[in-house]
N, C-alpha and C. Protein backbone atom coordinates (compact mmCIF):
# COMPACT_ATOMS: atom_id res chain seq x y z
N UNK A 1 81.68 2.70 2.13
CA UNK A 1 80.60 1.78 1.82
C UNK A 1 80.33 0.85 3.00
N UNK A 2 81.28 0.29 3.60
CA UNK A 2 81.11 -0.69 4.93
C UNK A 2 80.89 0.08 5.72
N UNK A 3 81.03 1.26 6.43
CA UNK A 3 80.59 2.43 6.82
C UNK A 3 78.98 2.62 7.25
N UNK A 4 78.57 3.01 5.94
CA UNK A 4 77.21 2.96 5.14
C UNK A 4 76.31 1.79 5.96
N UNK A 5 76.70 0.42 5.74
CA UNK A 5 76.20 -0.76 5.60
C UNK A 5 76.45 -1.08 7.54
N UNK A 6 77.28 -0.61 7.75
CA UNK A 6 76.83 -0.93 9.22
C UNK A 6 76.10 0.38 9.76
N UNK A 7 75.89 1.27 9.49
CA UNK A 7 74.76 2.28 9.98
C UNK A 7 73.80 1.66 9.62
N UNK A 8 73.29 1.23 8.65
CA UNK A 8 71.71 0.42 8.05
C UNK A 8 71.73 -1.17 9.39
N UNK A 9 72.87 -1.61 10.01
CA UNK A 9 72.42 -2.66 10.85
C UNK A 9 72.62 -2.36 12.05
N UNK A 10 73.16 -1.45 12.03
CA UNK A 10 73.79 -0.89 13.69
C UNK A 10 73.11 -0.90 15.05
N UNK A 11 73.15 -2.01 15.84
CA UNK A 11 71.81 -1.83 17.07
C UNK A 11 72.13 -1.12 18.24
N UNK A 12 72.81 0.08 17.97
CA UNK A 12 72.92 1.13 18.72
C UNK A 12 72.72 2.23 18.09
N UNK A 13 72.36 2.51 16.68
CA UNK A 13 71.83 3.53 15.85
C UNK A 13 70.50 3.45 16.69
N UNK A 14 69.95 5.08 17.00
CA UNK A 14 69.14 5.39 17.00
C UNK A 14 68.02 5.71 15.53
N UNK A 15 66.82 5.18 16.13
CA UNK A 15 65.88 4.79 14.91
C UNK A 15 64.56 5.50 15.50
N UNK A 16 63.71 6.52 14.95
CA UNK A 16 62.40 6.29 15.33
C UNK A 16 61.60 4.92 14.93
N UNK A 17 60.43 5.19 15.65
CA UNK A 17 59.59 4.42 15.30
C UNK A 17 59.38 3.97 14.54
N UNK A 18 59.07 2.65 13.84
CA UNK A 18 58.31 2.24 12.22
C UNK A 18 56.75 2.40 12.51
N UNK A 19 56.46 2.58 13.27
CA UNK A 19 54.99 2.80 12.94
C UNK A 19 54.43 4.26 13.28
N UNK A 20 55.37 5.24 13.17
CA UNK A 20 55.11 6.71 13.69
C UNK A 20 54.88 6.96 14.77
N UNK A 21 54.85 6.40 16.19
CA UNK A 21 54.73 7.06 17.33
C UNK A 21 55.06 7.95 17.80
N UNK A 22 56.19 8.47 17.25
CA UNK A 22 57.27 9.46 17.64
C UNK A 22 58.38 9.56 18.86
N UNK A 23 58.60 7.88 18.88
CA UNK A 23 59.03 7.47 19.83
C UNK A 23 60.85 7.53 19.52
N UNK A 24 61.52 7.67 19.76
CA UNK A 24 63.04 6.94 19.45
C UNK A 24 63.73 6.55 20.40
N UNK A 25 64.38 5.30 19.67
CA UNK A 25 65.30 4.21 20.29
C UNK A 25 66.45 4.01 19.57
N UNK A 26 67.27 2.80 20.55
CA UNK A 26 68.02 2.15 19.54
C UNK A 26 67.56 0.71 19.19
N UNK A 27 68.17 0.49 17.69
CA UNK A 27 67.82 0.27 16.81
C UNK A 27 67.39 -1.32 17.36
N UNK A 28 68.23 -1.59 18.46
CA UNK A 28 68.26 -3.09 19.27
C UNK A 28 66.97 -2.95 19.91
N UNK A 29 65.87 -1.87 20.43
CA UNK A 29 64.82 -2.12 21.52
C UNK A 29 63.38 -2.22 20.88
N UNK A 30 63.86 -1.54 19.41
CA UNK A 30 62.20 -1.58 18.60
C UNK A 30 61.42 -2.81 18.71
N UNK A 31 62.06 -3.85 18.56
CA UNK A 31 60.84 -4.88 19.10
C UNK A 31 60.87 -5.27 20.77
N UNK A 32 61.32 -4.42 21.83
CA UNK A 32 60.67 -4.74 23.07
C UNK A 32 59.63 -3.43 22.81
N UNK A 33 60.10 -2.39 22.32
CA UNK A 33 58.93 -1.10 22.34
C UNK A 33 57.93 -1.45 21.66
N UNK A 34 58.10 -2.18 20.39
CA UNK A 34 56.81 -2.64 19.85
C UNK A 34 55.80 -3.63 20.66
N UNK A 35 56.85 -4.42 20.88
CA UNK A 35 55.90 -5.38 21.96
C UNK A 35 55.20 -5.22 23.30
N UNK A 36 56.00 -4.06 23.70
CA UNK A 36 55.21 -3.68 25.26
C UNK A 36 54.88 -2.25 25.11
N UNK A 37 55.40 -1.19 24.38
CA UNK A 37 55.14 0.32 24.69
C UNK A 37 54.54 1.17 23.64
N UNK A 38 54.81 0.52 22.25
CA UNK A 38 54.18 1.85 21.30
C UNK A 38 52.66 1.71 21.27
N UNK A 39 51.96 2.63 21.04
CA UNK A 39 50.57 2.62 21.01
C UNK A 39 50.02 2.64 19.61
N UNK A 40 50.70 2.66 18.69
CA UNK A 40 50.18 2.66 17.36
C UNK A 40 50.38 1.13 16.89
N UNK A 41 50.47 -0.01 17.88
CA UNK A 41 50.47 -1.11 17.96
C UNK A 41 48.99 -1.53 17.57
N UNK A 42 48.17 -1.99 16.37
CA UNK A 42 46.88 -2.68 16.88
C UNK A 42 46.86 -3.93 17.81
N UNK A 43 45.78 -3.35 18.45
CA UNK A 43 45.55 -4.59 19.70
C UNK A 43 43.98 -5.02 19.80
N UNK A 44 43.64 -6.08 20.38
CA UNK A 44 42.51 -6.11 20.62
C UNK A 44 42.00 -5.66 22.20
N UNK A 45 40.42 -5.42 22.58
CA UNK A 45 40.00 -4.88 23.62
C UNK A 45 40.30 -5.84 24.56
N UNK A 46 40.68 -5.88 25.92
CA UNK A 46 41.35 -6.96 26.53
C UNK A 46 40.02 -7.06 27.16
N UNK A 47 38.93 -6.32 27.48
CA UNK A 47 37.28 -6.47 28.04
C UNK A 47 36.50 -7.12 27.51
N UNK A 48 36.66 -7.71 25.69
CA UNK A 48 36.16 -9.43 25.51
C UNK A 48 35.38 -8.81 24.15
N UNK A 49 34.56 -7.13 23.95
CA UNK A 49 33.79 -6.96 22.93
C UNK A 49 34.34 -7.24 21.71
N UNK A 50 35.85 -7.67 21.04
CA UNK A 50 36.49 -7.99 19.75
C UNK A 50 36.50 -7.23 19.43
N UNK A 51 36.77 -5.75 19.51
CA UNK A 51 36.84 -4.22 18.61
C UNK A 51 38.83 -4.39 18.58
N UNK A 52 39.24 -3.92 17.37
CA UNK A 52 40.28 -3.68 17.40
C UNK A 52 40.82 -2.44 17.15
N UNK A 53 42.05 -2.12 17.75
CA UNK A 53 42.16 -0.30 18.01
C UNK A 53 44.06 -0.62 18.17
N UNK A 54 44.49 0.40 18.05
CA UNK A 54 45.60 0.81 18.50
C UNK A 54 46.16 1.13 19.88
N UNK A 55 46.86 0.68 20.71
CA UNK A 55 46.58 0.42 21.89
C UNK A 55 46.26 1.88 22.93
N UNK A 56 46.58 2.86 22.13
CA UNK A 56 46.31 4.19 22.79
C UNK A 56 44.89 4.74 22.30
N UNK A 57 44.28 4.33 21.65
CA UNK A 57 43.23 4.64 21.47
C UNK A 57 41.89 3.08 22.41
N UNK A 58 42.53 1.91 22.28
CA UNK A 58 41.92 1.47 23.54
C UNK A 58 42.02 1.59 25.01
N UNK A 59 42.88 2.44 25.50
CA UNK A 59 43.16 3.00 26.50
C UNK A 59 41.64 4.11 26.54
N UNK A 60 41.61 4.47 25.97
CA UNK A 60 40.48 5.28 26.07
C UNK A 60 39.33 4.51 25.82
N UNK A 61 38.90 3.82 24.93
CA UNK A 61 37.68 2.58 24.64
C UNK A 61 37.78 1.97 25.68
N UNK A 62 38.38 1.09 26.52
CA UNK A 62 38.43 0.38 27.63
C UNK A 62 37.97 1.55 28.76
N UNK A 63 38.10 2.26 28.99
CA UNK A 63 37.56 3.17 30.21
C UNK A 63 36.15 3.74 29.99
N UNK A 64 36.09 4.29 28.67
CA UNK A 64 35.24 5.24 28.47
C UNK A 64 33.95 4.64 27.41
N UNK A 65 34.21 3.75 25.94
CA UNK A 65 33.07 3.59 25.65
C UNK A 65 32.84 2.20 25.77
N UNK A 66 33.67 0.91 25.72
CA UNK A 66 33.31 -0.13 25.77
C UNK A 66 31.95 -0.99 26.14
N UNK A 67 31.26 -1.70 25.37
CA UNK A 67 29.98 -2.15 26.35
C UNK A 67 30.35 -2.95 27.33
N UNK A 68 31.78 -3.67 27.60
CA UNK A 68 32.20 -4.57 28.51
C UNK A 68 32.64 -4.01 29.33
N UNK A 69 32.71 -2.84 29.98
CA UNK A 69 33.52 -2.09 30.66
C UNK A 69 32.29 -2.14 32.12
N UNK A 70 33.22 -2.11 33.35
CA UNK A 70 32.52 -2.38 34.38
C UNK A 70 32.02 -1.04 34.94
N UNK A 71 30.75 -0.72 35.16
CA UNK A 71 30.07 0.28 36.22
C UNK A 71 29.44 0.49 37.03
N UNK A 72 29.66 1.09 38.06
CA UNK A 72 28.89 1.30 39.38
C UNK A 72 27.36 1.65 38.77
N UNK A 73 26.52 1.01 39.67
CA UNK A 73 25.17 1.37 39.62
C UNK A 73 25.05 2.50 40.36
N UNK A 74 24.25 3.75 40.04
CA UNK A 74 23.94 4.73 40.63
C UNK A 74 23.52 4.91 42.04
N UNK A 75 22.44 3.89 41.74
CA UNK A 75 21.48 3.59 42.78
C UNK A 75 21.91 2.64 44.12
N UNK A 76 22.55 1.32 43.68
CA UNK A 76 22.59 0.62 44.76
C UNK A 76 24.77 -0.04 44.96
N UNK A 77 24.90 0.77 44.34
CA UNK A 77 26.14 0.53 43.67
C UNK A 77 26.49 -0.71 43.29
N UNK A 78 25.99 -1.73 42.50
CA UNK A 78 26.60 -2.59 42.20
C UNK A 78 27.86 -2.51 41.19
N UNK A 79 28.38 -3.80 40.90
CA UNK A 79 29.06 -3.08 39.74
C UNK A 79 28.64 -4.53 38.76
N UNK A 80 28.33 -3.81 37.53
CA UNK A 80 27.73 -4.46 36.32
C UNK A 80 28.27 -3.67 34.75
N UNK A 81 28.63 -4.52 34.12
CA UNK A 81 28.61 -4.55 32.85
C UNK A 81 28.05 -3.08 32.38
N UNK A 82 28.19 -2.33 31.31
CA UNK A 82 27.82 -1.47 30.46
C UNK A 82 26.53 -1.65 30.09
N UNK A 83 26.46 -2.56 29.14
CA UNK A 83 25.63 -3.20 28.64
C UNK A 83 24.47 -3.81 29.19
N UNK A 84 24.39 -4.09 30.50
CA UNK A 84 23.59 -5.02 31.43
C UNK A 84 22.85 -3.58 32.38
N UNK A 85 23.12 -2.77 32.15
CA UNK A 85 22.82 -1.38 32.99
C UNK A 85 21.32 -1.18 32.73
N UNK A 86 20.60 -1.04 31.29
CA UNK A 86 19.46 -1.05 31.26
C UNK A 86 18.42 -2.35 31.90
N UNK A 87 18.30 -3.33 31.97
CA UNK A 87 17.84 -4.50 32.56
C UNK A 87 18.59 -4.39 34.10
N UNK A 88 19.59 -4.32 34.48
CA UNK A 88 19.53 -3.89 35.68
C UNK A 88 18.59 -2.68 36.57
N UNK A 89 18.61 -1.41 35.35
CA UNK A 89 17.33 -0.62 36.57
C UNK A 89 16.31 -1.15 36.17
N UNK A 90 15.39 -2.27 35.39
CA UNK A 90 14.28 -3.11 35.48
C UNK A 90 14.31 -3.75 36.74
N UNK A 91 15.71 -3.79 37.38
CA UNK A 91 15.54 -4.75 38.63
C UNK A 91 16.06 -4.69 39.66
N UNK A 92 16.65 -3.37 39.86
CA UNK A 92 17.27 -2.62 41.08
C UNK A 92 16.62 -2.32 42.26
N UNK A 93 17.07 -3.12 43.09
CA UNK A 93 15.88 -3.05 44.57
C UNK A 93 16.28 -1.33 45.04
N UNK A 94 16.94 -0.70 44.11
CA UNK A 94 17.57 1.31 45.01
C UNK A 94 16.83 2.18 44.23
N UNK A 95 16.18 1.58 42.87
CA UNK A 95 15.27 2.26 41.97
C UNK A 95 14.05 2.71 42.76
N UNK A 96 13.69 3.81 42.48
CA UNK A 96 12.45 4.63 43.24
C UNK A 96 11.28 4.15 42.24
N UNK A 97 10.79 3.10 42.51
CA UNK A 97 9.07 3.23 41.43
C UNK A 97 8.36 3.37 42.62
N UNK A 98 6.75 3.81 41.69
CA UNK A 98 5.54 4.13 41.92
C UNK A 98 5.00 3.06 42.53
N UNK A 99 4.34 3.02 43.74
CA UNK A 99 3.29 2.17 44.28
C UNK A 99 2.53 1.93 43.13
N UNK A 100 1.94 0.57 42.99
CA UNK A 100 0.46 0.31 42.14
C UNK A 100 -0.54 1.05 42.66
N UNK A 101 -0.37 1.05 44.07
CA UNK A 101 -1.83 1.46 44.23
C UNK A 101 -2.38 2.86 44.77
N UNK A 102 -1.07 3.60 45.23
CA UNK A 102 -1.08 5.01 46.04
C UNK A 102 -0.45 5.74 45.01
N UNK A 103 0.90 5.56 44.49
CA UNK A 103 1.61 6.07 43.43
C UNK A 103 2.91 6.40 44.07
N UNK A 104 2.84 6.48 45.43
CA UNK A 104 3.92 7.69 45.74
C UNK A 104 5.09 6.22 45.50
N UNK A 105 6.16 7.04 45.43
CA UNK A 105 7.33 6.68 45.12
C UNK A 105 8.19 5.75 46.17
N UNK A 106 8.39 4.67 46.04
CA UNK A 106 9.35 3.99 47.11
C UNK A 106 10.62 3.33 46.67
N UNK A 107 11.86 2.82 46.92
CA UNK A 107 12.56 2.14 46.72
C UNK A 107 11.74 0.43 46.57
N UNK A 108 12.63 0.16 45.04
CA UNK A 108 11.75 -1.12 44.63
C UNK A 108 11.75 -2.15 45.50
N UNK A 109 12.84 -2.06 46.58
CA UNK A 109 13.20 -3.43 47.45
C UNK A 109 11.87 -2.87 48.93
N UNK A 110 11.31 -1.96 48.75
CA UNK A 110 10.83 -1.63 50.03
C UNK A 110 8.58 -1.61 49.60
N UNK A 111 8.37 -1.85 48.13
CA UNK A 111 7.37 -2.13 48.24
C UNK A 111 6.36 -2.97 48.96
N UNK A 112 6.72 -4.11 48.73
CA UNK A 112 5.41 -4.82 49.39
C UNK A 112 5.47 -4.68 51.01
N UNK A 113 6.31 -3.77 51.56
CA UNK A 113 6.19 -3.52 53.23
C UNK A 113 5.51 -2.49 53.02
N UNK A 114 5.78 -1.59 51.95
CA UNK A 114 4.65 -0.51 51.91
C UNK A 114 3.42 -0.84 51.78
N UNK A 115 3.04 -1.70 50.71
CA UNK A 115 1.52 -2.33 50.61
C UNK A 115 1.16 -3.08 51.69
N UNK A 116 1.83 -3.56 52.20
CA UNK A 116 1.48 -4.17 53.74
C UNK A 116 0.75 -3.46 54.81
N UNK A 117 1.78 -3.04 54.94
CA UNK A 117 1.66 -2.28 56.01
C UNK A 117 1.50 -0.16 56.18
N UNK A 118 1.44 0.14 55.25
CA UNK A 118 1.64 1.64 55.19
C UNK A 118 0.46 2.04 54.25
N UNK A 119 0.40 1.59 53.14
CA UNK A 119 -0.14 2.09 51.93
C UNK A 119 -1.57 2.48 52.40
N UNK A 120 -1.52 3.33 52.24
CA UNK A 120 -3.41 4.04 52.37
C UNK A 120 -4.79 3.32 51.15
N UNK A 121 -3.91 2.96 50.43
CA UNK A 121 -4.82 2.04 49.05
C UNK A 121 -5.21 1.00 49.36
N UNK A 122 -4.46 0.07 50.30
CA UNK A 122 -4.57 -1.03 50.23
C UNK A 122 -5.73 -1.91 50.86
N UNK A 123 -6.12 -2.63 50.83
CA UNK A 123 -8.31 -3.21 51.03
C UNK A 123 -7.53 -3.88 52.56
N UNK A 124 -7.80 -3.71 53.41
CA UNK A 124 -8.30 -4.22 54.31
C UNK A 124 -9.28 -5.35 54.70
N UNK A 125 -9.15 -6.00 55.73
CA UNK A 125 -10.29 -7.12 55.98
C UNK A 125 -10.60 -6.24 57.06
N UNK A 126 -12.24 -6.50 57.31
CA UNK A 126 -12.95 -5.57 58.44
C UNK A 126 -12.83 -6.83 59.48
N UNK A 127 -12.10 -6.55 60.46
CA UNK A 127 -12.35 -7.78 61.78
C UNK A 127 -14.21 -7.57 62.16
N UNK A 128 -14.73 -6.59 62.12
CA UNK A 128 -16.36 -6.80 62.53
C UNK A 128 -17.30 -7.29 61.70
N UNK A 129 -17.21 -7.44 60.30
CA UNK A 129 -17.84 -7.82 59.42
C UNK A 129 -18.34 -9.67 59.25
């Protein structure tokens, strides 16, 4: 019976996990593994959106879908927010729009040198007039 009763406290009995990870220890490390290593730990997103997940499944949310998660811009590489990506190509000087007045295509930071100076559309003042 005393036997028994120190196997149930024993902190060198090996124990899996209590929360199923499929991890095993002894019976002394389950709360450093809980606290720093199992992933079936809920945690919150450490990127600020408040989603709560299990820490192996935000391992993947933090990289892959998060809206707080940081990304290179295609175009000019900045790096911006998830979320901020659409209103950024509203205002990306590496975005290719259309001239107003010719159409053809320029980088947004390089228009008005085009209308200046290049654009075939653009009105002229006649110096002889």
């Amino acid at each position: 019976c005393e036997l028994n009763e120190h196997f149930e406290k024993c902190p060198k009995m090996k124990v899996s996990c209590e929360l199923k990870c499929g991890a095993t220890m002894c019976r002394e490390d389950m709360e450093q593994h809980l606290y720093h290593h199992c992933g079936m730990v809920q945690d919150t997103c450490n990127l600020g959106c408040g989603v709560e997940l299990t820490r192996d499944e935000l391992r993947i949310h933090e990289k892959d879908t998060c809206v707080q998660r940081i990304i290179r811009c295609e175009h000019c590489f900045a790096y911006i927010r998830f979320w901020n990506n659409p209103k950024h190509l509203t205002e990306c000087p590496r975005v290719r729009v259309p001239c107003e007045l010719c159409s053809v295509e320029i980088y947004r930071e390089d228009i008005a040198e085009h209308i200046e100076k290049y654009c075939p559309e653009e009105m002229i003042e006649c110096p002889f007039v």
